[in-house]
N, C-alpha and C. Protein backbone atom coordinates (compact mmCIF):
# COMPACT_ATOMS: atom_id res chain seq x y z
N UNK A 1 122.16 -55.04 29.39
CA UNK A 1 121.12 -56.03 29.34
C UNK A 1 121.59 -57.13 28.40
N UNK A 2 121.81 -58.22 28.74
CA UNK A 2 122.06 -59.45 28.18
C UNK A 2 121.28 -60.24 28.09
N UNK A 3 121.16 -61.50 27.19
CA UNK A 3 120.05 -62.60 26.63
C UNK A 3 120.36 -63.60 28.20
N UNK A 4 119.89 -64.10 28.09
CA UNK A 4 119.65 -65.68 29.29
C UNK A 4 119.29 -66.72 28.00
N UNK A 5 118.28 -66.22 27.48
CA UNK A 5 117.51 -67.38 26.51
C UNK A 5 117.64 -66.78 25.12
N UNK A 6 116.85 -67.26 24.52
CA UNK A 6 117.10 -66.99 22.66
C UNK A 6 115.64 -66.25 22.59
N UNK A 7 115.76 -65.82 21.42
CA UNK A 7 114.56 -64.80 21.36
C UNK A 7 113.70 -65.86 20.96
N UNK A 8 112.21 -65.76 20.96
CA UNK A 8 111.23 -67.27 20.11
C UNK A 8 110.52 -66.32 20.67
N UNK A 9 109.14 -66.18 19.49
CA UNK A 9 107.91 -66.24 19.45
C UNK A 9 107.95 -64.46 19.82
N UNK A 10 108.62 -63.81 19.62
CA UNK A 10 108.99 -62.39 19.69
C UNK A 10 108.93 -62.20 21.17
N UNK A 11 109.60 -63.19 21.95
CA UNK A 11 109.87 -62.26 23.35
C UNK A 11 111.47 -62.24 23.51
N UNK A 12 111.65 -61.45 24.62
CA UNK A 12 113.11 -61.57 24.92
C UNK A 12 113.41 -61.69 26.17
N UNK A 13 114.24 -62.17 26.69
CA UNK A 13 114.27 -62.49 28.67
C UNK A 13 115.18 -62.04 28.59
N UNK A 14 115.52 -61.10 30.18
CA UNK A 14 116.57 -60.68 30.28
C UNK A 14 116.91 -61.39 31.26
N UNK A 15 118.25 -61.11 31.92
CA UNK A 15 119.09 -61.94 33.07
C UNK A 15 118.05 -62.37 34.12
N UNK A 16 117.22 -60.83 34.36
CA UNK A 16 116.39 -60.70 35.72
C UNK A 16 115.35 -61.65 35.38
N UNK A 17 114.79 -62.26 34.38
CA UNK A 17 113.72 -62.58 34.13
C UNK A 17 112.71 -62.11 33.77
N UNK A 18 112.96 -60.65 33.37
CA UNK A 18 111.82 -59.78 32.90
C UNK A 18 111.61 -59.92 31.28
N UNK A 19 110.58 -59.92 30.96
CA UNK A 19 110.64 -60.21 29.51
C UNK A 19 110.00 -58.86 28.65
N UNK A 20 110.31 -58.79 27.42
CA UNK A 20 110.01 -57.63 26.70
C UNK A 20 109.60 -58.56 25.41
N UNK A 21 108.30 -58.11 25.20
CA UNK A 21 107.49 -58.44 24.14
C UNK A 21 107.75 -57.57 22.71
N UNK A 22 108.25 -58.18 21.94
CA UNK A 22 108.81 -57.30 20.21
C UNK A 22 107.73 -57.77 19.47
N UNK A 23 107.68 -57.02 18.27
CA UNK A 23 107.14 -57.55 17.12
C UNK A 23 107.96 -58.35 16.49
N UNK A 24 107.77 -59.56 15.76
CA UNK A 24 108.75 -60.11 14.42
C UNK A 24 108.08 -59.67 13.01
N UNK A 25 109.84 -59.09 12.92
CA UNK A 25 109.91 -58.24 11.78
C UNK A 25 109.80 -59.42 10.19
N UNK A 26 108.60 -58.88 9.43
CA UNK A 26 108.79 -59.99 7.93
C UNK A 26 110.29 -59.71 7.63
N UNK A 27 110.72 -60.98 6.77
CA UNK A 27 111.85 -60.70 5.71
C UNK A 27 112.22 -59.79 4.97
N UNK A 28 112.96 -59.44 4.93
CA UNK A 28 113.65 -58.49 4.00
C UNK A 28 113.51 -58.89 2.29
N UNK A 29 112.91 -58.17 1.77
CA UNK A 29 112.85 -58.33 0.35
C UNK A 29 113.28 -57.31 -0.91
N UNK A 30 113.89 -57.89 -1.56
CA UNK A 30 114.46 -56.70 -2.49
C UNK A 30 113.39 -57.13 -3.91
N UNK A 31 113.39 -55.17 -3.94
CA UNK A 31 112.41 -54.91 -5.04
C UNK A 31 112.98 -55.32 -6.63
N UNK A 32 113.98 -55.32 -6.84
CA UNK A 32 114.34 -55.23 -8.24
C UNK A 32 116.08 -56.20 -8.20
N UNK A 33 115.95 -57.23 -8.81
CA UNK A 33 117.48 -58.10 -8.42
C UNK A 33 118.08 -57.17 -9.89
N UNK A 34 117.14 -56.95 -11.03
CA UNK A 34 117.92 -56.74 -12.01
C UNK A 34 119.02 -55.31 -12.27
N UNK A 35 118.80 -54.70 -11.30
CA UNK A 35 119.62 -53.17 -11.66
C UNK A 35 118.87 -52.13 -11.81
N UNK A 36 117.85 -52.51 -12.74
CA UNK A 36 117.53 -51.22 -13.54
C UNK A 36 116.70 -50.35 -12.68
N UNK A 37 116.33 -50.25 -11.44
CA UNK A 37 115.17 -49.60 -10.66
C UNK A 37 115.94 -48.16 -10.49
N UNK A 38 117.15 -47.78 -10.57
CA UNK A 38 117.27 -46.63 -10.07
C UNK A 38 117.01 -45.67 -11.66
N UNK A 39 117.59 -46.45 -12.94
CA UNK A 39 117.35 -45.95 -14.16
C UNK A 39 115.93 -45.62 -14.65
N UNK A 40 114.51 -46.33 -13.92
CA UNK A 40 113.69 -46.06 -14.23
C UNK A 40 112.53 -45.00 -13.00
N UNK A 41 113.51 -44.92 -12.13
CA UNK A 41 113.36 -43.64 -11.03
C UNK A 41 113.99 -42.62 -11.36
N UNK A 42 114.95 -42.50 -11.65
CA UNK A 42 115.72 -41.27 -12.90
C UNK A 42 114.33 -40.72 -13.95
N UNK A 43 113.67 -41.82 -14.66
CA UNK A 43 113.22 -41.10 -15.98
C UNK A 43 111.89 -41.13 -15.68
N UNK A 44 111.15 -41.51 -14.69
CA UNK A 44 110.15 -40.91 -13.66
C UNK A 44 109.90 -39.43 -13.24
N UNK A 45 111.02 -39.38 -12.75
CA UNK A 45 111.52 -38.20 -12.11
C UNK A 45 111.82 -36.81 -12.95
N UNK A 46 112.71 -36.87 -13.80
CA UNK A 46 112.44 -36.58 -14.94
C UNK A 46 111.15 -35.89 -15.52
N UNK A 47 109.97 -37.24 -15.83
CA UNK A 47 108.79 -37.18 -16.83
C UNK A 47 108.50 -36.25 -16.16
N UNK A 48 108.40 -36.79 -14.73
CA UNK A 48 107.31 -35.73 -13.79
C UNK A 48 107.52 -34.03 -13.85
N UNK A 49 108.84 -33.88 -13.91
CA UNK A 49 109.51 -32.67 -13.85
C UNK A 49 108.99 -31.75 -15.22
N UNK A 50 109.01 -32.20 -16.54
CA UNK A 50 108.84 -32.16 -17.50
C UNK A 50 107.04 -31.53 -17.79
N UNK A 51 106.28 -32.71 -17.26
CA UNK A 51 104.46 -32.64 -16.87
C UNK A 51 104.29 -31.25 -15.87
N UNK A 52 105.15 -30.98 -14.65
CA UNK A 52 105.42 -30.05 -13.78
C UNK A 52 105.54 -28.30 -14.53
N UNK A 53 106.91 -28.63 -15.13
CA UNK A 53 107.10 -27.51 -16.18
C UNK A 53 106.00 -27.04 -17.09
N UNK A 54 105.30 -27.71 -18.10
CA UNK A 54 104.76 -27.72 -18.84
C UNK A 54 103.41 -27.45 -18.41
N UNK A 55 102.92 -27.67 -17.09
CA UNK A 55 101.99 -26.57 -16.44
C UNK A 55 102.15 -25.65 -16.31
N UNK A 56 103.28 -25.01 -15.43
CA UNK A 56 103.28 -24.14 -15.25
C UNK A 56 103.29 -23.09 -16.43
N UNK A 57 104.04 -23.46 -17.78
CA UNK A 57 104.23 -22.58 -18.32
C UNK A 57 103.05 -22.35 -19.23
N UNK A 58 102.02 -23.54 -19.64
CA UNK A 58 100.29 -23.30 -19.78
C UNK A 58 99.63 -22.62 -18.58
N UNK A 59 99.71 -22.88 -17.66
CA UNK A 59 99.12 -21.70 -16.85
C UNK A 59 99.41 -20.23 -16.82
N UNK A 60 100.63 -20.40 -16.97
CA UNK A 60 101.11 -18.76 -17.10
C UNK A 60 100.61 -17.57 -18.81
N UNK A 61 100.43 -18.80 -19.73
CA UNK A 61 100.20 -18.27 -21.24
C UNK A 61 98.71 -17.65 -21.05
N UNK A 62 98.04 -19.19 -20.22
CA UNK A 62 96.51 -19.15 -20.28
C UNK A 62 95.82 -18.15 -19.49
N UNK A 63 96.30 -18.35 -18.36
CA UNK A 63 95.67 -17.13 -17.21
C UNK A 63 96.54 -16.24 -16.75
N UNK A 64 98.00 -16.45 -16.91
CA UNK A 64 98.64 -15.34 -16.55
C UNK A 64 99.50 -15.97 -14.93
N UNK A 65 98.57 -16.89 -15.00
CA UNK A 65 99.18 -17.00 -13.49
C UNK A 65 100.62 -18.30 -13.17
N UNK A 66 101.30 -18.40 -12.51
CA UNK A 66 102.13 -19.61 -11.82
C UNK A 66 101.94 -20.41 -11.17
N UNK A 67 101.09 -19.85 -9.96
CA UNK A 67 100.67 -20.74 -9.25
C UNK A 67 99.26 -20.16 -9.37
N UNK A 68 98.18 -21.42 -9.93
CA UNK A 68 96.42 -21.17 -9.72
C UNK A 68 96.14 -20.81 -8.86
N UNK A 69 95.23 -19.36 -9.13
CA UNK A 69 94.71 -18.60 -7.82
C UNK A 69 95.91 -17.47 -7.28
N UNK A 70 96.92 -17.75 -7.84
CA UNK A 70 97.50 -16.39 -6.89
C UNK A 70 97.88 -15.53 -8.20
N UNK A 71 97.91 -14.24 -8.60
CA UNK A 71 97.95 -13.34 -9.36
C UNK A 71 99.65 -13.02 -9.09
């Protein structure tokens, strides 16, 4: 399947003249130009892990249990 025409207004024509209706896709945008987004997904990740732990091991002192509700 090859173009005839240029894409506009999100359609596309093919040779036959059949056309296929696309969405147009927004721009591409980048979240962070400065670097640091993966360093502060690291220590996210991390915290969370940390908050994670630190349940479990209060749940286990407090009720005994690991996971709430199961013995």
């Amino acid at each position: 399947m090859t173009s005839s025409t240029a894409r506009t207004r999100g359609t596309y024509t093919e040779d036959g003249g059949r056309q296929n209706i696309y969405s147009i896709e927004p721009p591409i945008e980048v979240i962070d130009q400065e670097g640091n987004y993966w360093q502060r997904a690291e220590l996210t990740n991390g915290r969370l892990a940390m908050v994670g732990f630190f349940a479990a091991i209060f749940n286990y002192t407090v009720f005994g249990w690991v996971i709430p509700g199961i013995v």
